[in-house]
Protein backbone atom coordinates (compact mmCIF):
# COMPACT_ATOMS: atom_id res chain seq x y z
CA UNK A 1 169.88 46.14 114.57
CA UNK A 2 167.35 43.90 116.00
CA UNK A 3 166.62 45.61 118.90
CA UNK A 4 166.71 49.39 116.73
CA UNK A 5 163.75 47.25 114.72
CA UNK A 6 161.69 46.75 117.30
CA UNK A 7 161.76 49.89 118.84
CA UNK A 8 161.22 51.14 115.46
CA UNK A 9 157.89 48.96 115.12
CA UNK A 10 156.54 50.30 118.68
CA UNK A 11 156.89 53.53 117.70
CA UNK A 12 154.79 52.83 115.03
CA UNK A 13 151.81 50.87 116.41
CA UNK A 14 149.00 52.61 117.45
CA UNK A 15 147.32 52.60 120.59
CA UNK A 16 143.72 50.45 121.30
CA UNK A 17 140.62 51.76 119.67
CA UNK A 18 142.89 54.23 117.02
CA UNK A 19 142.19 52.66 113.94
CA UNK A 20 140.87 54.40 110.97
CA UNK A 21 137.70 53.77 108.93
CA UNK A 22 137.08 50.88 106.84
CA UNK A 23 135.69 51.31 103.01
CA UNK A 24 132.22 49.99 104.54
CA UNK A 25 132.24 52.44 107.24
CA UNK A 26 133.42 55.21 104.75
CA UNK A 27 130.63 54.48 102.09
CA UNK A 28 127.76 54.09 105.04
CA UNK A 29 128.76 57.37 106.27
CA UNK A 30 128.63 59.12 102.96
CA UNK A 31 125.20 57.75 101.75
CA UNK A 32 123.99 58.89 105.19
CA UNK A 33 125.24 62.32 104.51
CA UNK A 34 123.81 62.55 100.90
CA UNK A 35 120.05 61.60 102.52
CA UNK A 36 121.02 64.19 105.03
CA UNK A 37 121.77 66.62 102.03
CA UNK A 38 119.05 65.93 99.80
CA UNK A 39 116.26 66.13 102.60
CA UNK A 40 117.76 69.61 103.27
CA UNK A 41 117.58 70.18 99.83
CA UNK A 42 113.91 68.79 99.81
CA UNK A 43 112.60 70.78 102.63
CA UNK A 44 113.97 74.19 100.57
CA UNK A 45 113.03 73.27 97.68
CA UNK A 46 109.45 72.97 98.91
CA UNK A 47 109.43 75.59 101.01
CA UNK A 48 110.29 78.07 98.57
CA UNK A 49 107.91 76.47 95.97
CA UNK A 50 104.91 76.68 99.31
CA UNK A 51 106.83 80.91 99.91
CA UNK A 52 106.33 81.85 96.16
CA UNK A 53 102.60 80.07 95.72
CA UNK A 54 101.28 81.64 98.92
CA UNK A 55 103.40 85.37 97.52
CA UNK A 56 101.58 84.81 94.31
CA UNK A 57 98.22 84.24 95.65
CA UNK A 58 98.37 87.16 97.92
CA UNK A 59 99.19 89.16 95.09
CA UNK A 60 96.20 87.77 93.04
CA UNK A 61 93.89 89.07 95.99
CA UNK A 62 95.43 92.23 96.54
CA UNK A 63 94.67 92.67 92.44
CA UNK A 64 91.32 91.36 92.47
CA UNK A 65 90.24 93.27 95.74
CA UNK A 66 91.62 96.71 94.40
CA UNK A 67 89.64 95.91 90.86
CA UNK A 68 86.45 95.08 92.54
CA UNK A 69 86.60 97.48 94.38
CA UNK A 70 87.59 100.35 92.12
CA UNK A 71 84.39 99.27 90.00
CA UNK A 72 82.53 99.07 92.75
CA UNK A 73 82.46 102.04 93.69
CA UNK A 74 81.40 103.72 90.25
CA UNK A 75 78.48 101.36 89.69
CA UNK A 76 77.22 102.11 93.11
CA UNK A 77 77.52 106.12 92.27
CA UNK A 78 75.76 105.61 88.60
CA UNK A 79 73.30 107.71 87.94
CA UNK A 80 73.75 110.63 90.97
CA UNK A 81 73.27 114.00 90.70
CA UNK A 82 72.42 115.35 93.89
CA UNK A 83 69.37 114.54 96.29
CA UNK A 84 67.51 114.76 92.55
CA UNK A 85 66.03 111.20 92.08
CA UNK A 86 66.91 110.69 88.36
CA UNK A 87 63.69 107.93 87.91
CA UNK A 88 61.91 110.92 88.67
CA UNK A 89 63.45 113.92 87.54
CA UNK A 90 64.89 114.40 83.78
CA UNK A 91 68.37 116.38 83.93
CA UNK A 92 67.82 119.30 81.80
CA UNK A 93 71.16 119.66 79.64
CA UNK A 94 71.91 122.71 77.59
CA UNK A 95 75.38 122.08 77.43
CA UNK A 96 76.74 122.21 73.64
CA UNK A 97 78.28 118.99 72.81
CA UNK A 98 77.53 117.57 75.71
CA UNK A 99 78.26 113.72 77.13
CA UNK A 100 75.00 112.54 76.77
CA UNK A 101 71.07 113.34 75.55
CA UNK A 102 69.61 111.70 77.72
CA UNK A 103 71.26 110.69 81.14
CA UNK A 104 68.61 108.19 81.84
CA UNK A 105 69.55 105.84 79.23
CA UNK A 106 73.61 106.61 79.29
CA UNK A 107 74.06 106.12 83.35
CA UNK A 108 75.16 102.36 82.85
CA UNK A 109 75.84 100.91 79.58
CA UNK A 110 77.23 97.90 78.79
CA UNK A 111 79.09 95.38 75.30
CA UNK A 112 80.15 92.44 75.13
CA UNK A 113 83.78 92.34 72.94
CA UNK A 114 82.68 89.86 70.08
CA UNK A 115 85.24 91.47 67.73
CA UNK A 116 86.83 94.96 67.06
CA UNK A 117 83.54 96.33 65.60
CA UNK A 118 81.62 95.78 69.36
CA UNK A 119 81.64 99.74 69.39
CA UNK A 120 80.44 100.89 66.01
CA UNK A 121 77.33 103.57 66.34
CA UNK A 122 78.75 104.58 70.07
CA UNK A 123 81.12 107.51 70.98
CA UNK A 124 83.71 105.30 70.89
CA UNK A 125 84.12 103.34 67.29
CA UNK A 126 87.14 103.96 65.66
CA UNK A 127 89.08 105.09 69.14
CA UNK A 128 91.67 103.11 70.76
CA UNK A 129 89.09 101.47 73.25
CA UNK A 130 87.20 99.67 70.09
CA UNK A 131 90.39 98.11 69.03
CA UNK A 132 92.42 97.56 72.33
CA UNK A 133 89.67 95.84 74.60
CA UNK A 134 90.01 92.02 74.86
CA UNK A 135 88.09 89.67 72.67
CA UNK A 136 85.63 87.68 74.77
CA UNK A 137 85.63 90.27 77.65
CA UNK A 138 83.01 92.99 78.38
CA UNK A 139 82.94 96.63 78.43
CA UNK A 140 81.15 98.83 81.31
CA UNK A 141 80.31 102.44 80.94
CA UNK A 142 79.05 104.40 84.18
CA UNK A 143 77.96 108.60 83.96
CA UNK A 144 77.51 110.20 87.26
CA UNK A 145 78.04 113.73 89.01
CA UNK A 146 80.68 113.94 91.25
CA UNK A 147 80.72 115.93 94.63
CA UNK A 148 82.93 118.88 95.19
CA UNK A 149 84.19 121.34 97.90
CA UNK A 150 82.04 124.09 95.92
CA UNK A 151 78.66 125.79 97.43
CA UNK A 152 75.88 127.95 95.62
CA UNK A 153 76.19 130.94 97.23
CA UNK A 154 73.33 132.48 94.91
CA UNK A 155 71.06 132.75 91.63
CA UNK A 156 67.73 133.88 92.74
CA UNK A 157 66.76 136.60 89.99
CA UNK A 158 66.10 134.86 87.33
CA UNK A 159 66.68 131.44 85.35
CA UNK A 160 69.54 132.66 83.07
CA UNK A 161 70.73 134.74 86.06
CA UNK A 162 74.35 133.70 86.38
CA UNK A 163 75.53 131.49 89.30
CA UNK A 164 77.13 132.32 92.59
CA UNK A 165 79.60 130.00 94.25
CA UNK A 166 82.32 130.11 96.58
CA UNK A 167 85.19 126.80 97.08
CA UNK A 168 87.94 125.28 95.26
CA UNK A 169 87.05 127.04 92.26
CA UNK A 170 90.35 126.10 90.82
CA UNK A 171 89.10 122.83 90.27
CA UNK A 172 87.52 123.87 87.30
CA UNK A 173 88.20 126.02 83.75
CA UNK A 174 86.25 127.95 81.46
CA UNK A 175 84.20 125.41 79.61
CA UNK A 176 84.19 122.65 81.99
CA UNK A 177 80.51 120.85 82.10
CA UNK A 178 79.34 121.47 85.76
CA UNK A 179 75.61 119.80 86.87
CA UNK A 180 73.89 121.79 89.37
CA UNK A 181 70.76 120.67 91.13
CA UNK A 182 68.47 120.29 94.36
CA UNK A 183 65.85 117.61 95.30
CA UNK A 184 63.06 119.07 92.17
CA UNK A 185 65.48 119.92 89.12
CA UNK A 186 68.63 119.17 87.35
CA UNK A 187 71.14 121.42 84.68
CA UNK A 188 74.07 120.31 82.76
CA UNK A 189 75.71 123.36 81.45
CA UNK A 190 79.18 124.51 80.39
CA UNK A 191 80.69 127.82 82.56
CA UNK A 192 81.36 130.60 79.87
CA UNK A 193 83.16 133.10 82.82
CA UNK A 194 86.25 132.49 83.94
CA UNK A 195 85.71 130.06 87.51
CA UNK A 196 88.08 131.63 90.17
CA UNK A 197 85.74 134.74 89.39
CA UNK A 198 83.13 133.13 91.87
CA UNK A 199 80.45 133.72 89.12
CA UNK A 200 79.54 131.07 86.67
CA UNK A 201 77.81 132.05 83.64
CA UNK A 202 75.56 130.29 81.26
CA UNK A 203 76.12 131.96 77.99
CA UNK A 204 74.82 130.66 74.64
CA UNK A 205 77.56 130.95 73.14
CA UNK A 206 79.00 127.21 74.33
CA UNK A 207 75.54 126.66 75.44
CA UNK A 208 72.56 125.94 73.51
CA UNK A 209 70.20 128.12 75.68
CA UNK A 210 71.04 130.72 78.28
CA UNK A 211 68.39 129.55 80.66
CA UNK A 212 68.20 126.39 83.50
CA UNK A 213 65.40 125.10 84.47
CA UNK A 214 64.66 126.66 87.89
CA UNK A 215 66.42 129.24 90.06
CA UNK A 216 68.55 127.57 92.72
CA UNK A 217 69.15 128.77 96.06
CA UNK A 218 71.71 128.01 98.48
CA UNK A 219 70.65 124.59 98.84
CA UNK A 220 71.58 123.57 95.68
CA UNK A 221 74.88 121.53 94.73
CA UNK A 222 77.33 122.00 92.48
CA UNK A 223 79.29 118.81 90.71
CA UNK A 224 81.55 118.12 88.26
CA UNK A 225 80.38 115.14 85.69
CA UNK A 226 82.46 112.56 84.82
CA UNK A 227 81.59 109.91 81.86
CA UNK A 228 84.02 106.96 82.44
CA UNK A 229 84.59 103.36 80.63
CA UNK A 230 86.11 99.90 82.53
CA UNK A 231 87.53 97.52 80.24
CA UNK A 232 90.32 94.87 80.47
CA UNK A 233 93.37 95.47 77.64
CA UNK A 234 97.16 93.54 76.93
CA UNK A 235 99.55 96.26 78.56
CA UNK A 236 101.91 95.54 75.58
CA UNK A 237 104.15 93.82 78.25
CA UNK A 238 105.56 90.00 79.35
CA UNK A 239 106.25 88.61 81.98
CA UNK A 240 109.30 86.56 82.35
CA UNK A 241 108.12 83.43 80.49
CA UNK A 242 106.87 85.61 77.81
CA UNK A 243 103.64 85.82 78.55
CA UNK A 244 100.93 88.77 77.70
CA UNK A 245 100.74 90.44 80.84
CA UNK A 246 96.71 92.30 80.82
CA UNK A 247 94.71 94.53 83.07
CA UNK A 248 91.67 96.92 84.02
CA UNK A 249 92.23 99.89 82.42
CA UNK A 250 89.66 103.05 82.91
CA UNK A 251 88.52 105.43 79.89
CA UNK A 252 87.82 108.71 81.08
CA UNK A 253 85.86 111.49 78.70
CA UNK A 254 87.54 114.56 78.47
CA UNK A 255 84.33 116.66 77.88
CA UNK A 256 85.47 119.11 75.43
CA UNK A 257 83.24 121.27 74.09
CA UNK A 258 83.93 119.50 69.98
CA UNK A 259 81.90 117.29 68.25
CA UNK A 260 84.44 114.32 68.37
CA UNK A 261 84.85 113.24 71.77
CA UNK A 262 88.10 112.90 73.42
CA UNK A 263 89.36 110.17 75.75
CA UNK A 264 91.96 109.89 78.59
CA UNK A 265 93.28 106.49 79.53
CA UNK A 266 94.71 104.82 82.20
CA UNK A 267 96.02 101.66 83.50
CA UNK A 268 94.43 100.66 86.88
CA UNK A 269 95.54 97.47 87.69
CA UNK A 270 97.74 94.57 86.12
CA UNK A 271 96.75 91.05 86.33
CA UNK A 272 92.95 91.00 85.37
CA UNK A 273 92.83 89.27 82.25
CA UNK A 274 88.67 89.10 82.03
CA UNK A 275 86.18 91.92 82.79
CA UNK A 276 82.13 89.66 82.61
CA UNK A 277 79.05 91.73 83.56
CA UNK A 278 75.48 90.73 84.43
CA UNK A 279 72.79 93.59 84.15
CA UNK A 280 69.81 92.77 86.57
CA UNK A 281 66.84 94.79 84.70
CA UNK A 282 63.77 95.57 86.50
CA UNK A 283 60.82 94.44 84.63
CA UNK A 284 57.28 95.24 84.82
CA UNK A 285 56.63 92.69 87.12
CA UNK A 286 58.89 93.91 89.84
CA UNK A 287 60.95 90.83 89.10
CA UNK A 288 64.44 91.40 88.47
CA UNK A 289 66.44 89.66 85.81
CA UNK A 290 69.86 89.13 85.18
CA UNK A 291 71.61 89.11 81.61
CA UNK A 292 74.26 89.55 79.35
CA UNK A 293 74.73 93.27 77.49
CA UNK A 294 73.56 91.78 74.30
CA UNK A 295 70.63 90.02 75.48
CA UNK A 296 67.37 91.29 73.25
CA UNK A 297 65.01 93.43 74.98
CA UNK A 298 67.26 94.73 77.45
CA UNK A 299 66.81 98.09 78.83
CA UNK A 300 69.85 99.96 80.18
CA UNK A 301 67.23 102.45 81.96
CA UNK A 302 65.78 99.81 83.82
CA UNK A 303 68.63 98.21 85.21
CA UNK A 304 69.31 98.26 89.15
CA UNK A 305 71.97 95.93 89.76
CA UNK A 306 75.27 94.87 88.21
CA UNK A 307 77.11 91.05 89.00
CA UNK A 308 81.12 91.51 88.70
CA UNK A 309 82.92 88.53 87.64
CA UNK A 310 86.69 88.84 87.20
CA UNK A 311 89.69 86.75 86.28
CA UNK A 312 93.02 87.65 88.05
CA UNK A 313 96.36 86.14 87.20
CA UNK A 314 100.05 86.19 88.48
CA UNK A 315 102.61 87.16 86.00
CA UNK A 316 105.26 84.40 88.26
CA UNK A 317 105.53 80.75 86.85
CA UNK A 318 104.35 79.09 90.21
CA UNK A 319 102.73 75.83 88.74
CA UNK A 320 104.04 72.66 87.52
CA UNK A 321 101.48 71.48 85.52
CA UNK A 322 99.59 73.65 82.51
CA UNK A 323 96.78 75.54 83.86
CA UNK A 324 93.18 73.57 82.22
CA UNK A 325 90.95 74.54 84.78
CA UNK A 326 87.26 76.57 83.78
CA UNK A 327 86.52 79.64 85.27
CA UNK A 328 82.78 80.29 85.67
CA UNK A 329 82.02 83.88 86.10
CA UNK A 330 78.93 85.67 85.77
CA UNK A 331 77.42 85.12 81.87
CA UNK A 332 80.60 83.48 80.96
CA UNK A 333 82.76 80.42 81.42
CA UNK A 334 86.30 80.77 80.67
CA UNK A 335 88.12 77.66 79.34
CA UNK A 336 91.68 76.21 78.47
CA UNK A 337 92.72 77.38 74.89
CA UNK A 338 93.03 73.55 73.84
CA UNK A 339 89.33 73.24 74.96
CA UNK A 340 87.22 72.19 71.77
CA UNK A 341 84.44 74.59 71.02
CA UNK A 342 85.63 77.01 73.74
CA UNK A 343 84.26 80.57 72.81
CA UNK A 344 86.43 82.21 75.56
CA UNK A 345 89.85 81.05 76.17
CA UNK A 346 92.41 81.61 78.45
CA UNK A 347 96.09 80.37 77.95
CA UNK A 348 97.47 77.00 79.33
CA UNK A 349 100.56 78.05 81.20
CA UNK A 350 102.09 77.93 84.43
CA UNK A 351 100.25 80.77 86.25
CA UNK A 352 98.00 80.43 89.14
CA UNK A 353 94.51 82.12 88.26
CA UNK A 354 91.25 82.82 90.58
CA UNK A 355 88.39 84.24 89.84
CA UNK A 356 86.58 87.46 92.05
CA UNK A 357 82.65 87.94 91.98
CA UNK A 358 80.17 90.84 93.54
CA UNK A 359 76.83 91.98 93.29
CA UNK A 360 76.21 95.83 93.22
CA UNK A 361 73.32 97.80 94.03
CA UNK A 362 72.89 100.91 91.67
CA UNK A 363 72.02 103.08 95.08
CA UNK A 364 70.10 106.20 92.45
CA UNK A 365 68.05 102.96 90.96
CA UNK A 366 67.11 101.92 94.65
């Protein structure tokens, strides 16, 4: 039995070296494997925090550079109709009920949004524009012709002589306005033929007069008008924090022939929650100023330049702290809700903001 023990025992003792871990050992190795784990953890953590910051900003460009440059573009066009220099020349409109008396003073307009009365005595009080623009934000209204694939082919008998053209006719419908002119004169009038005929009539009958103010040749150029409005709205959506998602929308007159004027509106971009306008006015002295729509003494006719400002958000939670930063933008500083005596506000959550700012040149003003 002795001897069965002992074999028994060296069966069961384990070579040098084979030993297991002691509790020491075992604890050591764990803690080392939870820093391992929660600088893994770390790193990702970060790294998708960095991934979703640098997502959000890019997305807060792309918005702001599509917005400036969408109004850009209009302000830059204000005022055109043709090689005709509209400081100089007076478009003659005989269009009945037409966008504007006097395109000289309706080219560029400009409100600031005290309340939802900013747009009583315009075209647009009581429409959805007077009550849906944002409080604290500014409206911008541009009128401009608009070039088309359409040539004068004739109208040299007389002034109410109807109007030869050749193109995309389609593009247009009995009634449309059209603005015709060369480098002396300028018409508004409304087409009383049918347009794929290739000859535009004047008639009284949705005109005021038969007659323009010249007889154009070949060298004259045909345009459609277009009356538009840039203003900044709440889309009626959240985001996923619940959260007023905003943005640029663009007002676009319908010019039909009826008293009340009708409106088209569209959603350009999402994110811009402020639209802020300075109006640089020309004044007597050649010296240009820069002010606010509602600034006494300002005259639309005069101004030549426009400064942008706008303020772009993300609709993603990327922060960690409350957003209480000031945006300055042209005329108008933009402050944290919470901010005492703040006139414009914007909300103190987690979204990352930046702010977008241009000058523009009003090139038929230049």
């Amino acid at each position: 039995m002795a001897m069965m023990s002992n074999r028994f025992k060296e069966r069961l003792t384990l070579p040098a070296g084979a030993r297991g871990l002691t509790m020491v050992e075992l604890m050591v190795a764990l803690a080392l494997s939870a820093i391992l784990v929660i600088g893994v953890i770390t790193v990702y953590l970060d790294s998708n925090r960095s991934s979703r910051l640098s997502a959000s900003l890019a997305r807060i460009q792309e918005t702001g550079r599509i917005a400036a440059d969408i109004v850009t573009r209009e302000v830059r066009m204000a005022g055109f109709q043709g090689c005709a220099d509209p400081s100089t020349i007076a478009m003659n409109i005989i269009a009945d009920n037409p966008p504007t008396l006097d395109f000289g003073l309706t080219t560029i307009r400009g409100w600031e949004v005290a309340d939802a009365t900013w747009a009583d005595g315009t075209e647009f009080d009581g429409t959805a524009i007077e009550a849906n623009a944002v409080v604290g934000s500014d409206v911008l209204a541009i009128q401009r012709g608009n070039t088309v694939p359409i040539t004068v082919t004739g109208n040299m008998h007389a002034t109410n002589a109807n109007v030869q053209v050749a193109g995309d006719l389609a593009l247009f419908q009995q009634n449309d306005v059209v603005l015709i002119s060369d480098c002396e004169n300028a018409d508004l009038f409304r087409i009383t033929s049918d347009p794929e005929s290739g000859t535009w009539a004047h008639a009284n009958d949705v005109n005021e007069g038969n007659r323009l103010s010249q007889l154009y040749d070949t060298s004259a150029q045909i345009m459609s008008f277009t009356s538009t409005v840039y203003f900044v709205a709440d889309t009626g959506r959240d985001d996923i924090n619940g959260n007023p998602v905003f943005a640029l929308y663009r007002q676009s007159d319908n010019l039909a022939n009826s008293a009340a004027s009708t409106f088209t509106i569209e959603e350009l971009v999402e994110g811009v929650e402020s639209l802020q306008l300075l109006f640089g006015e020309r004044l007597a002295t050649d010296n240009i100023r820069y002010v606010t729509a509602d600034t006494a003494g300002l005259d639309m006719s005069n101004v030549v330049a426009v400064k942008l400002g706008l303020l772009v958000s993300d609709a993603e939670r990327v922060q960690d702290t409350a957003d209480q930063f000031d945006y300055i933008l042209p005329g108008q500083t933009i402050e944290p809700a919470s901010a005492a005596g703040a006139t414009v506000t914007h909300p103190e959550d987690f979204r990352l903001r930046r702010t977008f700012e241009t000058a523009i040149n009003l090139r038929n003003r230049n």
